[in-house]
C-alpha atoms as a PDB file:
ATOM      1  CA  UNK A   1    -176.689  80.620  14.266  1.00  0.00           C
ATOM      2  CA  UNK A   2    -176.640  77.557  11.511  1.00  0.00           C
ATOM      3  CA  UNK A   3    -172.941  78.040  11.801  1.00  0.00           C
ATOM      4  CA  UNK A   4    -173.008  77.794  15.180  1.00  0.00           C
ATOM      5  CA  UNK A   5    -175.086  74.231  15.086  1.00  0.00           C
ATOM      6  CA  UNK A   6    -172.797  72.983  12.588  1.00  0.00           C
ATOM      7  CA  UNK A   7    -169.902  73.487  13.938  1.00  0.00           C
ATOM      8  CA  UNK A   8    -171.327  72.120  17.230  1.00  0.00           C
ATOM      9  CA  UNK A   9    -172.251  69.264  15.536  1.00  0.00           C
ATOM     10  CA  UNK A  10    -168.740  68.766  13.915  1.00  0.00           C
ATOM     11  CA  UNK A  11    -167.066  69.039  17.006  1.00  0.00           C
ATOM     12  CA  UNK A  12    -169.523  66.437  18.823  1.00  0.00           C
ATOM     13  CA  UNK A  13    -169.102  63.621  15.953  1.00  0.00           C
ATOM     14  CA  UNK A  14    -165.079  64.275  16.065  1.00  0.00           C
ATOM     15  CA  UNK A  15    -165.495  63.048  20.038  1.00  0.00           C
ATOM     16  CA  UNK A  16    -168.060  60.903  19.196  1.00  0.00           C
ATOM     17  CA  UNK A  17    -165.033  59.314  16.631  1.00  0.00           C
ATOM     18  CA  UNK A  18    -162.202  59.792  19.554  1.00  0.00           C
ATOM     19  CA  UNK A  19    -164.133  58.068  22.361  1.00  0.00           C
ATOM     20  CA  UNK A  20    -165.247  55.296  19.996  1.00  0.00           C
ATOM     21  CA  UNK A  21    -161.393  54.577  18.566  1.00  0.00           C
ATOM     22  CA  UNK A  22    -160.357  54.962  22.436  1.00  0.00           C
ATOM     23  CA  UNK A  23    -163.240  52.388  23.520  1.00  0.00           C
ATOM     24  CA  UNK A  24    -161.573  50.213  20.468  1.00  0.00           C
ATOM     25  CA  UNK A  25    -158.223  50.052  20.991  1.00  0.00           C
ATOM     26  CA  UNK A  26    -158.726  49.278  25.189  1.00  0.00           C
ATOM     27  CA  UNK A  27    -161.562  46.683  24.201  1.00  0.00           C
ATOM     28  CA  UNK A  28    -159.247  45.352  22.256  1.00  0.00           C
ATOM     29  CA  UNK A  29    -156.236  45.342  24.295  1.00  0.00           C
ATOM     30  CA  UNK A  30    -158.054  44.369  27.325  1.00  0.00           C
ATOM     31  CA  UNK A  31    -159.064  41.154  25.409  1.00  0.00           C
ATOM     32  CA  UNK A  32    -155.223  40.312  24.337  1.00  0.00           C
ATOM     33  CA  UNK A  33    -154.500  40.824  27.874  1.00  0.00           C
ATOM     34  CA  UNK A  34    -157.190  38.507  29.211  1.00  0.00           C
ATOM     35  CA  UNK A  35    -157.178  35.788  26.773  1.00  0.00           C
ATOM     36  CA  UNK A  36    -152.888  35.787  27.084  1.00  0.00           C
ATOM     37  CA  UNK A  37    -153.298  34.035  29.961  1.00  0.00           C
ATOM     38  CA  UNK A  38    -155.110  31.178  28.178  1.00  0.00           C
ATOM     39  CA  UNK A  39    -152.250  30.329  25.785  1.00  0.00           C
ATOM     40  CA  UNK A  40    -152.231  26.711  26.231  1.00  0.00           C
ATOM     41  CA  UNK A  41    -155.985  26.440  24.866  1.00  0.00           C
ATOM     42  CA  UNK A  42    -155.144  28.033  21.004  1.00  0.00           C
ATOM     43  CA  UNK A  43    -151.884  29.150  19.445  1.00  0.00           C
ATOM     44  CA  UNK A  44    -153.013  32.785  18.657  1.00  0.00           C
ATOM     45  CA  UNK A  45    -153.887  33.763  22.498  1.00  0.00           C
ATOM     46  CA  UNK A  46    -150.370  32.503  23.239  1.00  0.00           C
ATOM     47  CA  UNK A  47    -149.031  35.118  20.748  1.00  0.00           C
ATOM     48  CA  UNK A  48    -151.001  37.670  22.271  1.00  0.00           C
ATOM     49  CA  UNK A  49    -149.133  36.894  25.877  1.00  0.00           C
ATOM     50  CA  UNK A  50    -145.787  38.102  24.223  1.00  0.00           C
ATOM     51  CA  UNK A  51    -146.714  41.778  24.226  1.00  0.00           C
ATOM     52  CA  UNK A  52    -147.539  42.408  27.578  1.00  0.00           C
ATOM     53  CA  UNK A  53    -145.229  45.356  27.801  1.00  0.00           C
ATOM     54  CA  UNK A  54    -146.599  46.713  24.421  1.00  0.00           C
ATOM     55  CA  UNK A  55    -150.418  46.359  26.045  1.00  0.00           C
ATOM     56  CA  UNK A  56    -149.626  47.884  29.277  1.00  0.00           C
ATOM     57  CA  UNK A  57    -148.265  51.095  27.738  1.00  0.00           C
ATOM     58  CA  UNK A  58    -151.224  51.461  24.681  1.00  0.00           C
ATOM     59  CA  UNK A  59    -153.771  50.383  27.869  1.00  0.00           C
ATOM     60  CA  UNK A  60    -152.123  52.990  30.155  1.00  0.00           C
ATOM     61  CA  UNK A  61    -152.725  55.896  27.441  1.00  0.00           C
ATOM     62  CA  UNK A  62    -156.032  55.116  26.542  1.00  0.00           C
ATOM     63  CA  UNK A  63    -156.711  55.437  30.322  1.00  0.00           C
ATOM     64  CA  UNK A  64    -155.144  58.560  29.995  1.00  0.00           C
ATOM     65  CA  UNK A  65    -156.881  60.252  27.454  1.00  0.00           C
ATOM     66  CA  UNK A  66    -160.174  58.406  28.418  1.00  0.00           C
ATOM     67  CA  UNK A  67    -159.996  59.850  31.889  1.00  0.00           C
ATOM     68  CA  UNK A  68    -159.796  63.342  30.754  1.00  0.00           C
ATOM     69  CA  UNK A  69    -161.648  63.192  27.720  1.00  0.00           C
ATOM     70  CA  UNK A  70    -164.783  61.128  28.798  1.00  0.00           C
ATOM     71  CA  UNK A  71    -165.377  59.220  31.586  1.00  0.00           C
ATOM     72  CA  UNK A  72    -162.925  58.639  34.687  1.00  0.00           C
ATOM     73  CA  UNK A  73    -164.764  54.995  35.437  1.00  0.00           C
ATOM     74  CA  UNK A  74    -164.009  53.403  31.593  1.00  0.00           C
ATOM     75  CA  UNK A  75    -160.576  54.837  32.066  1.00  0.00           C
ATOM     76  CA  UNK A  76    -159.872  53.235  35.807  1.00  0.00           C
ATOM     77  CA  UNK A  77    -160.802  49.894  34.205  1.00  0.00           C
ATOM     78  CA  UNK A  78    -158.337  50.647  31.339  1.00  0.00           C
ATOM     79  CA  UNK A  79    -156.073  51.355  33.826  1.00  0.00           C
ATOM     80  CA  UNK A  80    -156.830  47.664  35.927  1.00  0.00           C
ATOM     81  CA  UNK A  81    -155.460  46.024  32.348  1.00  0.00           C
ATOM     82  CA  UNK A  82    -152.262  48.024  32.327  1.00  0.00           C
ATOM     83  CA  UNK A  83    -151.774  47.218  35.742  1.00  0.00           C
ATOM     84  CA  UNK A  84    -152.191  43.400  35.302  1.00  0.00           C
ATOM     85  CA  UNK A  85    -149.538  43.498  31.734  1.00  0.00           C
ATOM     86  CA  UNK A  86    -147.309  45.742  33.950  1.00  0.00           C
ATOM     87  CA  UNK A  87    -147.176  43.201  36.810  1.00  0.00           C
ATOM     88  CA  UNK A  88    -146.712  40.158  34.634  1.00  0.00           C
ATOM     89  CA  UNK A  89    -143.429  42.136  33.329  1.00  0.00           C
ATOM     90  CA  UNK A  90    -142.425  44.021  36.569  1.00  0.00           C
ATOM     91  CA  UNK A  91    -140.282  40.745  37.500  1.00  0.00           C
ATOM     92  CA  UNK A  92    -137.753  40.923  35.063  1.00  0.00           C
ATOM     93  CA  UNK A  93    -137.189  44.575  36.265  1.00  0.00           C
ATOM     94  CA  UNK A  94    -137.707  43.646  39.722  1.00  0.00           C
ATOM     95  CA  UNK A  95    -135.852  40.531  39.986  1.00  0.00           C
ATOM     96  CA  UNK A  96    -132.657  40.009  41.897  1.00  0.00           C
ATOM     97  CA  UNK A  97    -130.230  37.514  40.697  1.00  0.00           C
ATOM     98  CA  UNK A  98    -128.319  34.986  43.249  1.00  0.00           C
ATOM     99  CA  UNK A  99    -124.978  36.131  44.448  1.00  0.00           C
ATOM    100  CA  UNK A 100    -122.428  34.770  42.243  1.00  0.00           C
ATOM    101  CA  UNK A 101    -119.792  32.119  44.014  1.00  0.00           C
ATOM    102  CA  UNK A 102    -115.705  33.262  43.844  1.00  0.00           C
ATOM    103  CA  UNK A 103    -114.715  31.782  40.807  1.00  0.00           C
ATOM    104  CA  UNK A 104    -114.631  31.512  36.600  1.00  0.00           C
ATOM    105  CA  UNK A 105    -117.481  32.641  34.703  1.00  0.00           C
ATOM    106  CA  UNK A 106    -118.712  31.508  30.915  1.00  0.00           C
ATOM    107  CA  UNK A 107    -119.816  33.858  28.527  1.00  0.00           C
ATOM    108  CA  UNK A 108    -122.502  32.344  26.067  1.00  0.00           C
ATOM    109  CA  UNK A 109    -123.362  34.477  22.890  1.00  0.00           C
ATOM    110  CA  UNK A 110    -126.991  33.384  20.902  1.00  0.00           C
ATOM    111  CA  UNK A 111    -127.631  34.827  17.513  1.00  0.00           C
ATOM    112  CA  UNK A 112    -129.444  33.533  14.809  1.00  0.00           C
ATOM    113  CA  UNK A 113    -127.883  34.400  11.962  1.00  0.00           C
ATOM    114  CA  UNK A 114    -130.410  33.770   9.599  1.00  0.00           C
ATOM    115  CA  UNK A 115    -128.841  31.668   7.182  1.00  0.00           C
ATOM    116  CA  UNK A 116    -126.893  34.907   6.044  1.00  0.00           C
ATOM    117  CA  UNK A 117    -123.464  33.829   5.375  1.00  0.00           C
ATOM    118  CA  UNK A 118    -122.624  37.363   3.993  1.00  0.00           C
ATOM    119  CA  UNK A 119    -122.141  38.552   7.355  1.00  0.00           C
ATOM    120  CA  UNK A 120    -120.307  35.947   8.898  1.00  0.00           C
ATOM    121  CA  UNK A 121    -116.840  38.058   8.616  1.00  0.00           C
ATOM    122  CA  UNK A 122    -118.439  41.311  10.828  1.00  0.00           C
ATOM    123  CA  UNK A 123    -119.937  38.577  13.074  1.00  0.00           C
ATOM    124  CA  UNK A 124    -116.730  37.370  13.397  1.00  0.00           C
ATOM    125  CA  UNK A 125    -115.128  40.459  14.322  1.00  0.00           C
ATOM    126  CA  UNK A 126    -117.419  41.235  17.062  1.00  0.00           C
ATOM    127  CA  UNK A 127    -116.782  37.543  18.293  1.00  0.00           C
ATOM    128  CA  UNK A 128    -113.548  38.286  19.018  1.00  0.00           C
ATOM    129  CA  UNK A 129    -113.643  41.258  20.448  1.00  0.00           C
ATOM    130  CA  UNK A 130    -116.625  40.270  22.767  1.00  0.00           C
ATOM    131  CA  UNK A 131    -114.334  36.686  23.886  1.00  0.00           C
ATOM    132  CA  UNK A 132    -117.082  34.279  25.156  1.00  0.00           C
ATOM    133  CA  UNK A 133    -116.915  30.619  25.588  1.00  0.00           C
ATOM    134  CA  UNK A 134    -119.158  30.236  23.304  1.00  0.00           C
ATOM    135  CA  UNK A 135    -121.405  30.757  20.967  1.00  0.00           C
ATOM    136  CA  UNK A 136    -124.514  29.597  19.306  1.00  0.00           C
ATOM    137  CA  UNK A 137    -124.733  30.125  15.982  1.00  0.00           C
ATOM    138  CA  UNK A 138    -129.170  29.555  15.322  1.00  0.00           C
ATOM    139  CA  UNK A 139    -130.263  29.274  11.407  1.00  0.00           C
ATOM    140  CA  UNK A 140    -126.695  28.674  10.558  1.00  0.00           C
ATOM    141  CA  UNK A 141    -126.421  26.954   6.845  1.00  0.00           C
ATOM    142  CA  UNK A 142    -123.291  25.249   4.845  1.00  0.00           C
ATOM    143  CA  UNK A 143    -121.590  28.361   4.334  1.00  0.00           C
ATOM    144  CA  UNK A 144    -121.232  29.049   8.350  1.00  0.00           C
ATOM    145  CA  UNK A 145    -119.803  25.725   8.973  1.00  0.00           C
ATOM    146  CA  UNK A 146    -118.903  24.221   5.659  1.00  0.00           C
ATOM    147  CA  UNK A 147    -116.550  27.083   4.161  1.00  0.00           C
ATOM    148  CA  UNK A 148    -114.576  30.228   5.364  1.00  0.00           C
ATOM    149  CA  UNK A 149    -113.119  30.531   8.906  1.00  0.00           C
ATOM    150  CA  UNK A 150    -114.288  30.503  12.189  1.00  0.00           C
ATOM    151  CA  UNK A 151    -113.204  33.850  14.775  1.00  0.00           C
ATOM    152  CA  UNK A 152    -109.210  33.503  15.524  1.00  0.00           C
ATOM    153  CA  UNK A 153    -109.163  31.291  18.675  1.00  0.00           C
ATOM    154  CA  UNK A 154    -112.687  29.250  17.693  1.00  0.00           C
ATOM    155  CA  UNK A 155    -113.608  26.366  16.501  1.00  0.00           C
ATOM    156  CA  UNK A 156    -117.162  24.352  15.534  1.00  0.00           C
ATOM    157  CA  UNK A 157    -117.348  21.717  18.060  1.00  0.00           C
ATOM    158  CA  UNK A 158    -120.701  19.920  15.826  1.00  0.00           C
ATOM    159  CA  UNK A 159    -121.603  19.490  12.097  1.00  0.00           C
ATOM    160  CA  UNK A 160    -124.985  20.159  10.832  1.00  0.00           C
ATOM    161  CA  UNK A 161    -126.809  16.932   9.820  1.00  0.00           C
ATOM    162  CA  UNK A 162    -126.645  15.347   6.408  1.00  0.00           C
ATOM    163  CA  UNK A 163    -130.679  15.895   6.001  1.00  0.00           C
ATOM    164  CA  UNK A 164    -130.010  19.502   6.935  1.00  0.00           C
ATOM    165  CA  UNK A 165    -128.662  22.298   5.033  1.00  0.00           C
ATOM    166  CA  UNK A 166    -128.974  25.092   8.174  1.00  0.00           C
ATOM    167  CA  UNK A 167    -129.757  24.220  11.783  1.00  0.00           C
ATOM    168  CA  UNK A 168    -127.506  25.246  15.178  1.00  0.00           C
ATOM    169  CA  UNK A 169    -123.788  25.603  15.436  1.00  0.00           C
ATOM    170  CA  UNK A 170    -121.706  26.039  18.132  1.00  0.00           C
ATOM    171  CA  UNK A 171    -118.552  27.462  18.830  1.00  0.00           C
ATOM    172  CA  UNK A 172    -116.094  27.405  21.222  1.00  0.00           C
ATOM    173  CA  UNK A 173    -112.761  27.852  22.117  1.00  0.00           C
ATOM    174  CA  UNK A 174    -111.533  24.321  23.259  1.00  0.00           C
ATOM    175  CA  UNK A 175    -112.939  21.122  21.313  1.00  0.00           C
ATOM    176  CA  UNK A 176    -116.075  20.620  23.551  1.00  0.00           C
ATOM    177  CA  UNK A 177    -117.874  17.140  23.429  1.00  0.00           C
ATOM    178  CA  UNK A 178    -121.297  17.486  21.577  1.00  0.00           C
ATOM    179  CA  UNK A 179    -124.344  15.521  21.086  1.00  0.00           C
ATOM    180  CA  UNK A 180    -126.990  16.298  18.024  1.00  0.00           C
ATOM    181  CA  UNK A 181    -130.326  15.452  19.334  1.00  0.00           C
ATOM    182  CA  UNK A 182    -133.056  14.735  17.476  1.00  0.00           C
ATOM    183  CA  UNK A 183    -136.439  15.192  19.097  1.00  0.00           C
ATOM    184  CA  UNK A 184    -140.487  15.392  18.114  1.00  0.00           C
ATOM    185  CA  UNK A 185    -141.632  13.434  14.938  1.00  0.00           C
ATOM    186  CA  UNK A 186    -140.224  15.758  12.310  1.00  0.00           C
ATOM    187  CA  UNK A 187    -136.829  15.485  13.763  1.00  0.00           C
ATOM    188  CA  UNK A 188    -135.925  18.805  14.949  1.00  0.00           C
ATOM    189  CA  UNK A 189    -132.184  19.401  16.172  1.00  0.00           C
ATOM    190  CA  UNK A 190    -130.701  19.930  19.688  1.00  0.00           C
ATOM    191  CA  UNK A 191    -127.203  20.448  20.355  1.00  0.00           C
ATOM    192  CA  UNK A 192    -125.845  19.019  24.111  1.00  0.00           C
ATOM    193  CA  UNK A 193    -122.330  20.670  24.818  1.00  0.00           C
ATOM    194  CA  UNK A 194    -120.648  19.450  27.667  1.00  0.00           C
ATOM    195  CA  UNK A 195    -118.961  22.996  29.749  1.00  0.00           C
ATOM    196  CA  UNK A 196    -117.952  24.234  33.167  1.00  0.00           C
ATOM    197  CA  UNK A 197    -117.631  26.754  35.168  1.00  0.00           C
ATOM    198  CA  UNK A 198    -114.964  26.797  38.192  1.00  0.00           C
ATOM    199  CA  UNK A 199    -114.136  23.096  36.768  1.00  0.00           C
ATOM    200  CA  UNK A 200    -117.937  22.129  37.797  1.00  0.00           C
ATOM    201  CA  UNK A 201    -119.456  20.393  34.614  1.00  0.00           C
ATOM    202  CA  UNK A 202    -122.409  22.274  33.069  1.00  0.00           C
ATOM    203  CA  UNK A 203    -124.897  21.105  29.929  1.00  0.00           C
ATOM    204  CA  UNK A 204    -125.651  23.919  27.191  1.00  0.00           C
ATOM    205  CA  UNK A 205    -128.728  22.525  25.193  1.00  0.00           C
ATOM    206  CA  UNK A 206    -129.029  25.190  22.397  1.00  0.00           C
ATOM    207  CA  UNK A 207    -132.030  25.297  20.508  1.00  0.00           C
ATOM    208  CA  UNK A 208    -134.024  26.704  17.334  1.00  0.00           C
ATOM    209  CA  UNK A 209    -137.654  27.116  17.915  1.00  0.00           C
ATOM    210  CA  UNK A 210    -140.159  26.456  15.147  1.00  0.00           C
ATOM    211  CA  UNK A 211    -142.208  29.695  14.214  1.00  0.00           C
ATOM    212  CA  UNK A 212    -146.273  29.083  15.094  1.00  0.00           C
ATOM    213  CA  UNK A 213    -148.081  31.036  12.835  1.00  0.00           C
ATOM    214  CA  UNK A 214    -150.685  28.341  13.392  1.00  0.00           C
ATOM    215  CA  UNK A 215    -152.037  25.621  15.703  1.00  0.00           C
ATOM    216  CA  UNK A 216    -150.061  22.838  13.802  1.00  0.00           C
ATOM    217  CA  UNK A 217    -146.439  24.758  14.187  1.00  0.00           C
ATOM    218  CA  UNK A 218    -147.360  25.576  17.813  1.00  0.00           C
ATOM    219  CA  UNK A 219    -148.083  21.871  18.950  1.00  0.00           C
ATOM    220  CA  UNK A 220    -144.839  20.717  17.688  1.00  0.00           C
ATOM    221  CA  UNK A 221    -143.018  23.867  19.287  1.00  0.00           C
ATOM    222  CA  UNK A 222    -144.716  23.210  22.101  1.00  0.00           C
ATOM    223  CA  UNK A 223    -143.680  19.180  22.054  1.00  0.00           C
ATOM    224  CA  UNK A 224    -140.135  20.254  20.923  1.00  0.00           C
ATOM    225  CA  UNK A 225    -139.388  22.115  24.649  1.00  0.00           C
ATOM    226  CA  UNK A 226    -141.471  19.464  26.283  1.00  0.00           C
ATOM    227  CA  UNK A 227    -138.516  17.114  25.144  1.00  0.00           C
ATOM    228  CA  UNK A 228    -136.098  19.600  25.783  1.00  0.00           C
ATOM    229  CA  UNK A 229    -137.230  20.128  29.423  1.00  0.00           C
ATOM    230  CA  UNK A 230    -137.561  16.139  29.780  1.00  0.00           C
ATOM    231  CA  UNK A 231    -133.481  16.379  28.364  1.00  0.00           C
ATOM    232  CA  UNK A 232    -132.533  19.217  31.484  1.00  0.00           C
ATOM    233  CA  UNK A 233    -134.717  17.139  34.266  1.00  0.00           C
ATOM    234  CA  UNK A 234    -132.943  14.184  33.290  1.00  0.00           C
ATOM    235  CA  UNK A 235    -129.265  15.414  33.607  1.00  0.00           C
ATOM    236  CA  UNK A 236    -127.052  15.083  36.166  1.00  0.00           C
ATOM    237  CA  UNK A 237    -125.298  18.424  36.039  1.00  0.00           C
ATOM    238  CA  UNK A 238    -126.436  21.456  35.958  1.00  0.00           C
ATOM    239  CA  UNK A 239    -127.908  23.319  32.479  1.00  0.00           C
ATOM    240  CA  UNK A 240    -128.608  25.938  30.178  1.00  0.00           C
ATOM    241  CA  UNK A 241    -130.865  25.967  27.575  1.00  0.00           C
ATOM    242  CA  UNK A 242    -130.081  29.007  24.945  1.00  0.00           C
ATOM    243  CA  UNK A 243    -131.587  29.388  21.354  1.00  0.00           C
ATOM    244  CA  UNK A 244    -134.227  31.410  19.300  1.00  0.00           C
ATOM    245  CA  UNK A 245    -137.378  30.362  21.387  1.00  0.00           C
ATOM    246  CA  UNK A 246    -140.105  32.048  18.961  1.00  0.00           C
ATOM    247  CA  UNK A 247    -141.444  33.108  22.258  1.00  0.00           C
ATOM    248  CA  UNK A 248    -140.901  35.325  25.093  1.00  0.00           C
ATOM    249  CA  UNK A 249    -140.925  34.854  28.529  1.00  0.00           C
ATOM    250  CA  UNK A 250    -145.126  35.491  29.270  1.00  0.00           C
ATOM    251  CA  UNK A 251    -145.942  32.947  26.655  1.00  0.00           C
ATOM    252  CA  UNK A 252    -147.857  29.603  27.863  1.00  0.00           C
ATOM    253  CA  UNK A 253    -145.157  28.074  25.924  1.00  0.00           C
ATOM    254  CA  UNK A 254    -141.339  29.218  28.213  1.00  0.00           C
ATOM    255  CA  UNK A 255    -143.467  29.484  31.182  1.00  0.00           C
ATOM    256  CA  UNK A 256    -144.162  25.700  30.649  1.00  0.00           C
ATOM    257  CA  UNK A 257    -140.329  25.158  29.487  1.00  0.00           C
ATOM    258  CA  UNK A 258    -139.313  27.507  32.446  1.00  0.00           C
ATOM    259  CA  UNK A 259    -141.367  25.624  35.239  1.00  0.00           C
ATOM    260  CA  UNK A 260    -140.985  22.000  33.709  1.00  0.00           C
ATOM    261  CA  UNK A 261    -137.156  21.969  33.774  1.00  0.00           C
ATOM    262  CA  UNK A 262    -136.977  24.279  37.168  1.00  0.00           C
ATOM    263  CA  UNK A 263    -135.157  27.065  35.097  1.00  0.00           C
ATOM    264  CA  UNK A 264    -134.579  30.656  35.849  1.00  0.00           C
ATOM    265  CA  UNK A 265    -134.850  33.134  32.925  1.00  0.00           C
ATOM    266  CA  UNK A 266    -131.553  35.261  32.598  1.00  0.00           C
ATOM    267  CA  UNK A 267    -133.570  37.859  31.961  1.00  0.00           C
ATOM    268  CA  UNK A 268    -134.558  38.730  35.632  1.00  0.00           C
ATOM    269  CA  UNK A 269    -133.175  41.407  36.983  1.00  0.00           C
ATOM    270  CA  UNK A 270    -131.954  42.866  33.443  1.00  0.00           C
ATOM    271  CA  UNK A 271    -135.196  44.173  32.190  1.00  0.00           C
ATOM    272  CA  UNK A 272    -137.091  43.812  28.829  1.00  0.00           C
ATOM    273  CA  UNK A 273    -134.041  42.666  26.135  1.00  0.00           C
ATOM    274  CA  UNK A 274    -135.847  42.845  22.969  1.00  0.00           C
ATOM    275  CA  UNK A 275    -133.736  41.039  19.975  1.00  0.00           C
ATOM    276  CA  UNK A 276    -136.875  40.631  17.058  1.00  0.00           C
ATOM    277  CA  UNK A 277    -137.460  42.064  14.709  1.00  0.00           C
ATOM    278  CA  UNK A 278    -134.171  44.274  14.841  1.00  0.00           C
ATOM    279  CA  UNK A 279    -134.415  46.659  12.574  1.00  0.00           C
ATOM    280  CA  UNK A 280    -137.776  48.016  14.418  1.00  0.00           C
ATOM    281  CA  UNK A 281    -137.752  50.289  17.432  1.00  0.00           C
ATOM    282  CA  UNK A 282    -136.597  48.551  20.873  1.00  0.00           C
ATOM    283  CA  UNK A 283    -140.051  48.963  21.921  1.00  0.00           C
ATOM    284  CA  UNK A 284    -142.232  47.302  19.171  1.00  0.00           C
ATOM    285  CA  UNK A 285    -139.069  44.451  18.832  1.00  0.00           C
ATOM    286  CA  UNK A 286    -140.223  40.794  21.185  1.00  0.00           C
ATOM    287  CA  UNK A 287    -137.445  39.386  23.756  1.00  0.00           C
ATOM    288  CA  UNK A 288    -137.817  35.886  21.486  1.00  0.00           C
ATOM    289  CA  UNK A 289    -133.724  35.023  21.962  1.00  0.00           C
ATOM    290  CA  UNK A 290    -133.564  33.844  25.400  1.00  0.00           C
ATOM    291  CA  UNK A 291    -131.006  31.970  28.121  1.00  0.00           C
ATOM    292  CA  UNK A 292    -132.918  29.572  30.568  1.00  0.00           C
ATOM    293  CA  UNK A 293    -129.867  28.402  33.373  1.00  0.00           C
ATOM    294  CA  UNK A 294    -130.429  25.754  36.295  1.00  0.00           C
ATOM    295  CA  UNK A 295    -130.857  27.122  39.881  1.00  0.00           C
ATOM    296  CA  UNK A 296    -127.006  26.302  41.157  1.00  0.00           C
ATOM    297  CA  UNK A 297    -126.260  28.724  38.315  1.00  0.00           C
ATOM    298  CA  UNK A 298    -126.505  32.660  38.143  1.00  0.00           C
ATOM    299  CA  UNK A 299    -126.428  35.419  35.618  1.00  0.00           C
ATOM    300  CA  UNK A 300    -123.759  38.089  35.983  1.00  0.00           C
ATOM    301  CA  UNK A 301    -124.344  39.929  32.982  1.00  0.00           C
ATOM    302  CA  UNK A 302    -126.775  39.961  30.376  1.00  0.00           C
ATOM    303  CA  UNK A 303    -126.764  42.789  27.302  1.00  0.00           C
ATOM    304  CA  UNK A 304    -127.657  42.568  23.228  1.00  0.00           C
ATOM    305  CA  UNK A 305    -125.205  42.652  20.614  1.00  0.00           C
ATOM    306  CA  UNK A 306    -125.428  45.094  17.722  1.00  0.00           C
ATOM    307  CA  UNK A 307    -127.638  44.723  14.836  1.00  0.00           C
ATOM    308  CA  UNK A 308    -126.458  42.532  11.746  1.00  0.00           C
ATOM    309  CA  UNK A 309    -128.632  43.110   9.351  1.00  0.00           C
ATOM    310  CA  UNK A 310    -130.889  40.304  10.003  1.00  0.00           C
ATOM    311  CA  UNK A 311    -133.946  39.703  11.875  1.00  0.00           C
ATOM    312  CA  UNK A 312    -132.708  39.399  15.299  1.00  0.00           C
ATOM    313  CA  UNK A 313    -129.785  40.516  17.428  1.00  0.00           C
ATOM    314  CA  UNK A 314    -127.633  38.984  19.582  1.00  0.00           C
ATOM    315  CA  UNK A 315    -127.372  38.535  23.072  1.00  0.00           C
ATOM    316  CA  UNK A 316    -124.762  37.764  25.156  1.00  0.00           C
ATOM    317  CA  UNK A 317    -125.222  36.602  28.721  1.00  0.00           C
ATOM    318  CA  UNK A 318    -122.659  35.553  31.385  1.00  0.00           C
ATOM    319  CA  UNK A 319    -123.101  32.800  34.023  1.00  0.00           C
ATOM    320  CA  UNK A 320    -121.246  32.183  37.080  1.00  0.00           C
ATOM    321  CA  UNK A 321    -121.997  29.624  39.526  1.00  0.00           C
ATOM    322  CA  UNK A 322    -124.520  30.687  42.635  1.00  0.00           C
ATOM    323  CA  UNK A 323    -123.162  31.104  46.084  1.00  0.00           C
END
């Protein structure tokens, strides 16, 4: 009988243990789901925003084992949370891209390469067999543009600064004009390339995205695309704006780019394309590498290069104009 009552007793503080780690991890999540949508009051609840998809899957099993475990009330409200993160993302999945006019197209490729010149020759190779118009090169240093050859057919159409030893590179394969811009009070670069599609002129503003690991980093992020999205309102032709953002596309931060600038994300219609960290699963990786495109433009194809060895991966979108 004292057997009996012990084991009882083992079995009722190992659910006792279950429901409370359950009740933790949805308490928790629910919170990151909630305070995401208050990114613009404090850097860390806009960090939280980038993993809706993340929360809406470790909210919908909680609910799950909740349900059948405990009570079916706590798990319907874990449930509410997954269904609010799953919304938020449903519209990249859901989204339906304008028809693209008869005509050229222009391929852009985004990687930041990390200031790793030791893989500049394999990046090369996949350059040229993937052929776009061009590419931005994000955290390149000397080596990239200094020494060593571009792709066959490329060329670098900008220098890096004097003050600078890494920053953004482009390549293309005709001798583009380009503009270095230097914007917020610590001077951080922006590269105008004047394109076009179907002979209609186009502005690519690529751009590298301070990390904001704390409020300080996160203001002047959040300055840096408020000058960038000043840049796009201000120009006459259509643009693109393509770089490492350091945020993904729920963030207070690109929704502010996004709706300042009257963007569209590339990303609609293609899904969830997470590029960092690459050498994690696809699911625990954050879509930070991103292609914002004016509304007379369209995307026709959107996909992620391979993995480098670095810290993110390419991706390589194609634009057309809209119909």
């Amino acid at each position: 009988m004292a057997a009996k009552r012990g084991t009882s007793a083992s079995v009722a503080v190992g659910q006792g243990l279950v429901g409370f780690g359950l009740v933790a991890i949805g308490v928790v999540a629910t919170l990151a789901t909630l305070l995401g949508f208050f990114g613009s009051t404090w850097w860390l609840f806009d960090y939280a925003a980038n993993f809706r998809p993340h929360l809406a899957v470790v909210l919908l099993l909680v609910s799950l084992a909740y349900s059948l475990l405990f009570s079916k009330a706590t798990g319907l409200f874990f449930m509410a949370m997954a269904i609010i993160n799953g919304l938020v993302v449903l519209p990249l999945y859901a989204g339906n891209p304008a028809q693209a006019a008869a005509g050229d197209d222009l391929t852009i490729v985004s990687f930041n390469v990390d200031q790793r010149s030791s893989i500049r020759a394999t990046t090369n190779t996949w350059i040229e067999l993937v052929e776009p118009d061009i590419v931005v090169l994000v955290n390149a240093n000397d080596d990239w543009v200094r020494t060593g050859a571009p792709p066959l057919s490329y060329q670098y159409v900008n220098d890096l600064p004097l003050d600078r030893t890494f920053g953004i590179s482009v390549l293309a394969r005709e001798d583009l004009d380009s503009e270095i811009i230097r914007v917020t009070q610590i001077r951080d670069m922006v590269v105008r390339v004047e394109a076009s599609i179907a002979d209609e002129p186009i502005a690519v503003y690529a751009v590298q995205s301070r990390t904001s690991s704390n409020q300080g980093d996160a203001d002047l992020r959040d300055k840096y695309f408020e000058e960038v999205a000043l840049m796009v309102r201000r120009d006459s032709v259509p643009a693109v704006v393509v770089g490492d953002f350091q945020s993904g596309p729920w963030s207070h931060t690109f929704r502010k780019l996004q709706s300042d600038a009257d963007l569209v994300d590339s990303l609609e219609g293609y899904g969830i394309q997470t590029t960092y960290p690459a050498d994690r699963w696809a699911f625990l990786r954050l879509p930070f590498d991103n292609l914002l495109h004016s509304e007379e433009l369209t995307t026709v194809d959107r996909y992620l290069g391979p993995t480098f060895g670095v810290k993110h991966r390419p991706i390589v979108v194609k634009l057309a104009l809209a119909a």
